[in-house]
Every structure is written in C-alpha cells, then in structure tokens.
N, C-alpha and C. Protein backbone atom coordinates (compact mmCIF):
# COMPACT_ATOMS: atom_id res chain seq x y z
N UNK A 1 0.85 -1.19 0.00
CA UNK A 1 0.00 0.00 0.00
C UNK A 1 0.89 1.25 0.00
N UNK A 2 0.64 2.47 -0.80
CA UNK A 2 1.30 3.17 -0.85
C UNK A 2 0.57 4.18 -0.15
N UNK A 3 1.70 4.64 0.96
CA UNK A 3 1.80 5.38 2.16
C UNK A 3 1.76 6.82 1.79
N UNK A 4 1.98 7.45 0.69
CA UNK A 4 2.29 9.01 0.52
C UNK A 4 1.11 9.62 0.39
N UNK A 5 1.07 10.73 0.65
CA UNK A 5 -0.17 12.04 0.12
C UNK A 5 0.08 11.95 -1.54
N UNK A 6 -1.17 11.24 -2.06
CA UNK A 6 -1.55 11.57 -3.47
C UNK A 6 -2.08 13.00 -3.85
N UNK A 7 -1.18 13.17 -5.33
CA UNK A 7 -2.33 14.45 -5.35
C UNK A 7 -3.00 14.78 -5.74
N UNK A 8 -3.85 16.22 -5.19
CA UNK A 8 -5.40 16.47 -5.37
C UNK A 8 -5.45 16.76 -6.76
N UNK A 9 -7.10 16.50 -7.21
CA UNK A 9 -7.67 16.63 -8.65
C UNK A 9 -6.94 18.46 -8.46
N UNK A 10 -7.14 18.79 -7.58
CA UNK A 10 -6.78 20.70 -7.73
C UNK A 10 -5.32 20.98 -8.03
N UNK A 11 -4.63 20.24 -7.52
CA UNK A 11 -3.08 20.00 -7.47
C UNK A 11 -2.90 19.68 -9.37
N UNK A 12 -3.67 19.05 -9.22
CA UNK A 12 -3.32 18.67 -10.84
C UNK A 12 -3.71 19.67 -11.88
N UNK A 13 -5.06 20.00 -11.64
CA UNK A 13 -5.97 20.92 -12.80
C UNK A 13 -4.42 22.11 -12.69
N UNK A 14 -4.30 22.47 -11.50
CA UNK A 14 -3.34 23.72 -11.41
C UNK A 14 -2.12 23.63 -12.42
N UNK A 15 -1.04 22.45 -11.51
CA UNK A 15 -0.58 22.03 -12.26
C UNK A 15 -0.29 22.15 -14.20
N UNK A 16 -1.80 21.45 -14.64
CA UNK A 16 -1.99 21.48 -16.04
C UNK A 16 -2.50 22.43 -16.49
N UNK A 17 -2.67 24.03 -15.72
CA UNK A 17 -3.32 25.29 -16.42
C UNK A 17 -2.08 25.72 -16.30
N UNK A 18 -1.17 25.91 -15.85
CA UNK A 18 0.28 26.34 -15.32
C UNK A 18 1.24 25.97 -16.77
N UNK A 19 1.21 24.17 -16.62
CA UNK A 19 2.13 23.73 -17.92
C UNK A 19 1.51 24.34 -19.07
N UNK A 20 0.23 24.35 -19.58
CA UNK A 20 -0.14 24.88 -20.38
C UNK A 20 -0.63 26.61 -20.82
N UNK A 21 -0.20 27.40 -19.76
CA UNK A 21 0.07 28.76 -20.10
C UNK A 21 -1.53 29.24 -19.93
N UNK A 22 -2.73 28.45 -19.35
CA UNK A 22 -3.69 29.02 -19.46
C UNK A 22 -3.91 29.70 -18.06
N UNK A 23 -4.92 30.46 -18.71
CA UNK A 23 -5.82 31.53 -17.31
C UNK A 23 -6.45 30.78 -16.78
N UNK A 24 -7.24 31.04 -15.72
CA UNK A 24 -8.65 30.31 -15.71
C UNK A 24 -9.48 30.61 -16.05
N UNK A 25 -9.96 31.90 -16.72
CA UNK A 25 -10.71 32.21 -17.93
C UNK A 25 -10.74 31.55 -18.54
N UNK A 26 -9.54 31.57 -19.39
CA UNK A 26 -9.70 31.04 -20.49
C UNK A 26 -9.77 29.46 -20.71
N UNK A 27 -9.14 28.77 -19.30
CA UNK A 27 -9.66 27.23 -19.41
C UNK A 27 -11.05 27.47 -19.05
N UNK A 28 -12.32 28.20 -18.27
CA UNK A 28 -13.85 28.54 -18.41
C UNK A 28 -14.13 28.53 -19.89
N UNK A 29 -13.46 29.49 -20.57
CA UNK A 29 -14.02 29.20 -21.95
C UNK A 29 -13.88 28.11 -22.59
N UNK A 30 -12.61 27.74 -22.52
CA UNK A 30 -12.65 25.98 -23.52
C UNK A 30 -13.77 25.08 -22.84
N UNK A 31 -13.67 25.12 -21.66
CA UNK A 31 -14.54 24.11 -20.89
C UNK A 31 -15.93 24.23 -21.08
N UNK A 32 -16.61 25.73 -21.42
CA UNK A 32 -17.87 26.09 -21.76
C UNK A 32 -18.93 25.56 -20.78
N UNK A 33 -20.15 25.74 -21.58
CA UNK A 33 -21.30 25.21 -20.87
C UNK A 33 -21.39 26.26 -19.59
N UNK A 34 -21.51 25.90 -18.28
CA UNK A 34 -21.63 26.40 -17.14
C UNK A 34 -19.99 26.89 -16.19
N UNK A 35 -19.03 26.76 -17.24
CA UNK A 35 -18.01 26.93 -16.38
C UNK A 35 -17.86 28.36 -16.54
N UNK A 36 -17.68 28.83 -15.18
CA UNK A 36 -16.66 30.68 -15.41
C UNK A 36 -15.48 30.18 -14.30
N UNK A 37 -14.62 31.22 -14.72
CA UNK A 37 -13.71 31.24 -13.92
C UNK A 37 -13.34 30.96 -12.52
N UNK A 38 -14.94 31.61 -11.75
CA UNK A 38 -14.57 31.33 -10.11
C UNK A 38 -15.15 29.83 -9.85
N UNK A 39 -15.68 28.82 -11.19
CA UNK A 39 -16.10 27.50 -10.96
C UNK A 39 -14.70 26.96 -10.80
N UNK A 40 -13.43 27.14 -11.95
CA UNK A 40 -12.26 26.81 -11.92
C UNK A 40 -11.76 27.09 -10.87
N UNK A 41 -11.54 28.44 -10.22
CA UNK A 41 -10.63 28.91 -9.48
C UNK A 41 -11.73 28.09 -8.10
N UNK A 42 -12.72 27.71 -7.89
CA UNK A 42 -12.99 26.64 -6.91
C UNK A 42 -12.33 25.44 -6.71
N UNK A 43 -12.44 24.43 -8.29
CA UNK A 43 -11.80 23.30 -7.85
C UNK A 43 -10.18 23.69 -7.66
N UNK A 44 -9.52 24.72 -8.48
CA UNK A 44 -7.89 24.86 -8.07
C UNK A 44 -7.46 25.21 -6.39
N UNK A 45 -8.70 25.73 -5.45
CA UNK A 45 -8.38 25.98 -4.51
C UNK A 45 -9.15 24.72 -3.56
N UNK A 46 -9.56 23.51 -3.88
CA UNK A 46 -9.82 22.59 -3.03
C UNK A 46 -10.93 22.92 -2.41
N UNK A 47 -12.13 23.56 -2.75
CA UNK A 47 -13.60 24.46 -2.59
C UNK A 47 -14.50 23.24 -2.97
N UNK A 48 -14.10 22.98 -4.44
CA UNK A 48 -14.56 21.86 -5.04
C UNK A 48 -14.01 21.05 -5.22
N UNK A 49 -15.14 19.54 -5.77
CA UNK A 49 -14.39 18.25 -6.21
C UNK A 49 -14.86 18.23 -6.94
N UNK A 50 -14.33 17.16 -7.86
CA UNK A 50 -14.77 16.78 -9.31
C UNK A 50 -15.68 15.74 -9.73
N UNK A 51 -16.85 16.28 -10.29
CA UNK A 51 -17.74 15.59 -10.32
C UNK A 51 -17.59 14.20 -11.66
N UNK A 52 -18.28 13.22 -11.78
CA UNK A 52 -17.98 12.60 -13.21
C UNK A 52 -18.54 13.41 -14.77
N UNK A 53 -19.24 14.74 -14.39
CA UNK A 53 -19.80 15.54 -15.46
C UNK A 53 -18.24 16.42 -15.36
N UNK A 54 -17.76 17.08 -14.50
CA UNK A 54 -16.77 17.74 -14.51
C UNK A 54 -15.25 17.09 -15.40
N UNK A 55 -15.49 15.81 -14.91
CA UNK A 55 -14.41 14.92 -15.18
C UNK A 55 -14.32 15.10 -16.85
N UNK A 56 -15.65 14.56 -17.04
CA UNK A 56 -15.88 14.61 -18.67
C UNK A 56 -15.41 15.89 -19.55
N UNK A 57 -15.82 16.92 -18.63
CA UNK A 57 -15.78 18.11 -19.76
C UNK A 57 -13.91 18.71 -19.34
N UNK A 58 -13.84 17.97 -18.67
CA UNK A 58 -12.14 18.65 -18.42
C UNK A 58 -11.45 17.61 -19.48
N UNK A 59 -11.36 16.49 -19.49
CA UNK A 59 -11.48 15.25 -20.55
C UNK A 59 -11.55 16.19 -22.12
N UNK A 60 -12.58 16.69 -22.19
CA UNK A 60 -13.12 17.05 -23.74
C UNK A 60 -11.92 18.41 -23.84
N UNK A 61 -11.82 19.18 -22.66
CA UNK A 61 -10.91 20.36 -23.13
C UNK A 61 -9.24 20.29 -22.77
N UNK A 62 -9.05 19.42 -21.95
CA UNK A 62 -7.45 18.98 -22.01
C UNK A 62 -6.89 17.35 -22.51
N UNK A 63 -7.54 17.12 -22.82
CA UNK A 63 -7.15 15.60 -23.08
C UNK A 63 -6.69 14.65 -22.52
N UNK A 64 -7.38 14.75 -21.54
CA UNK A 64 -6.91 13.78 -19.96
C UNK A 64 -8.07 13.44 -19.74
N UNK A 65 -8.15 11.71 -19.54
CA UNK A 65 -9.08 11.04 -19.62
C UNK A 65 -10.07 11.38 -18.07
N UNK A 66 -11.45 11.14 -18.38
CA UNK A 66 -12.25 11.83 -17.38
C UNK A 66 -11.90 10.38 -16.36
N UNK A 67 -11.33 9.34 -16.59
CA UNK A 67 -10.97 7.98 -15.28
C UNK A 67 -9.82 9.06 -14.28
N UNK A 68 -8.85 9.39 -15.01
CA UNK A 68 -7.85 10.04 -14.12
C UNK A 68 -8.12 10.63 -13.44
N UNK A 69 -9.05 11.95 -13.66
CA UNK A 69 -9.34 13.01 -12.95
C UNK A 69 -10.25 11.90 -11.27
N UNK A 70 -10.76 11.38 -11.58
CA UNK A 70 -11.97 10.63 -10.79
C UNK A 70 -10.81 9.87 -10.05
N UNK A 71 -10.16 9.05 -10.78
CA UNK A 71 -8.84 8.38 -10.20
C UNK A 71 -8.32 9.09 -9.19
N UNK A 72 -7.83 10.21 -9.50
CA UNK A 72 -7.02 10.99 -8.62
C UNK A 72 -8.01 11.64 -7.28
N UNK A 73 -9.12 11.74 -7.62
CA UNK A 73 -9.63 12.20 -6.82
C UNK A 73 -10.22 11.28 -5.63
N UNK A 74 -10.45 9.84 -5.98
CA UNK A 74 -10.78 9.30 -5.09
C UNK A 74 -9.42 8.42 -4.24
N UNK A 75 -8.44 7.73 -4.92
CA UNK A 75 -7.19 8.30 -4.14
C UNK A 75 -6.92 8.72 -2.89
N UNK A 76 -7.20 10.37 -2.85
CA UNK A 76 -7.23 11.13 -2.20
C UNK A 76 -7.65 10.95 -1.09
N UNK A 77 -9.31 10.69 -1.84
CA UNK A 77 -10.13 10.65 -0.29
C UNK A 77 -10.04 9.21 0.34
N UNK A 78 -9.73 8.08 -0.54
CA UNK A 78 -8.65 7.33 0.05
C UNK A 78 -7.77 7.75 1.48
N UNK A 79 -7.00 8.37 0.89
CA UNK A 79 -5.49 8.44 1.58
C UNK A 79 -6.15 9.30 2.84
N UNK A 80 -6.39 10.26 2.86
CA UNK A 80 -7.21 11.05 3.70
C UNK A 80 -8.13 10.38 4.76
N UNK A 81 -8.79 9.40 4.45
CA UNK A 81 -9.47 8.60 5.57
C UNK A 81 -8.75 7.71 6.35
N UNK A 82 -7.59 7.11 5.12
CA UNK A 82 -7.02 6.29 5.97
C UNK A 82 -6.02 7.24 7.24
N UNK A 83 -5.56 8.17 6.58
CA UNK A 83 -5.03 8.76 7.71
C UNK A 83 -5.56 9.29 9.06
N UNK A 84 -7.18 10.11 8.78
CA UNK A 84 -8.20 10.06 9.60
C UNK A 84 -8.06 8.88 10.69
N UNK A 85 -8.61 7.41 10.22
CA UNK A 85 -8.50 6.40 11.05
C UNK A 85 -7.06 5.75 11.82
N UNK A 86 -5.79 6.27 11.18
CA UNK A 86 -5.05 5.99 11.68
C UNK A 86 -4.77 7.18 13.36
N UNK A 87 -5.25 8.06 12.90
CA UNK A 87 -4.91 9.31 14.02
C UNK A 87 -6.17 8.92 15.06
N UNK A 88 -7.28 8.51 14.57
CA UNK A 88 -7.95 7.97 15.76
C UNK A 88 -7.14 6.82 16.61
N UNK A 89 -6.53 5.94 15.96
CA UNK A 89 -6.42 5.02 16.45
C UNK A 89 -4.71 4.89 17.49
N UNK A 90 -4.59 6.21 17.31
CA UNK A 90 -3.20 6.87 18.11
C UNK A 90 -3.45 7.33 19.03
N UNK A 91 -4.73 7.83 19.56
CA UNK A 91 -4.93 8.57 19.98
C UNK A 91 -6.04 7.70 21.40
C-alpha cells in the first residue's frame, strides 16, 4: 500500500493550467457550458471536487481522460481517511 499524500484533482488541474500557459478564464471558456472562472478557481483551490460531469468536460478540453481526474480524486479521499483512522487510532 502506498503510504504518501496523493495528489489532489486541484493540485493537478493547477498544475496542467500552469504547464499549459492558461488563465482560468480562459480554461472557463474551452470548458464552456456552465463553467466561469470562479467554478475553476474553486476546484484549483480545493472548494470543489470533481464531479464525473466535470471529469468529462475537463477530458473534452485537455485531453486527460475523465478515469484520471476521478482516479485521482478518489485516491485522495482514500489516503485522507485512511489517515483520519489511523490518528484515531493513536490517539
């Protein structure tokens, strides 16, 4: 079992607006539909999670499969509980 802090779907989106030189505008606009900027600048600040509709349309505008995003995100809340239960159980 791997012991480390995985990282967050936000860690990543950031990450991949960063490598790719975008705003978060302007990833709102590729992403369309209902996204503006402070929807983005939610999940980049860990406000939000990623839904499997979210997954999809981040999928359609960066080319990263909507499994990863979901992947990474549950992971997380993985790793996060287990640590939860481990600090109970220290305690």
């Amino acid at each position: 079992m791997n012991t480390s802090c995985p990282i967050t779907p936000s860690e990543m989106l950031k990450k991949e607006i960063e490598k790719r030189k975008l705003s978060q505008r302007a990833l709102a606009q590729k992403l369309g539909g209902t996204w503006t900027p402070p929807k983005v600048n939610d999940i980049i600040s860990g406000k939000r999670g990623i839904s499997e509709s979210s997954a999809l349309d981040l999928e359609a505008a960066l080319e990263i499969p909507a499994e990863r995003w979901l992947k990474c995100q549950m992971e997380r809340r993985l790793w996060e509980e287990r640590e939860r239960r481990l600090g109970l159980k220290s305690n």
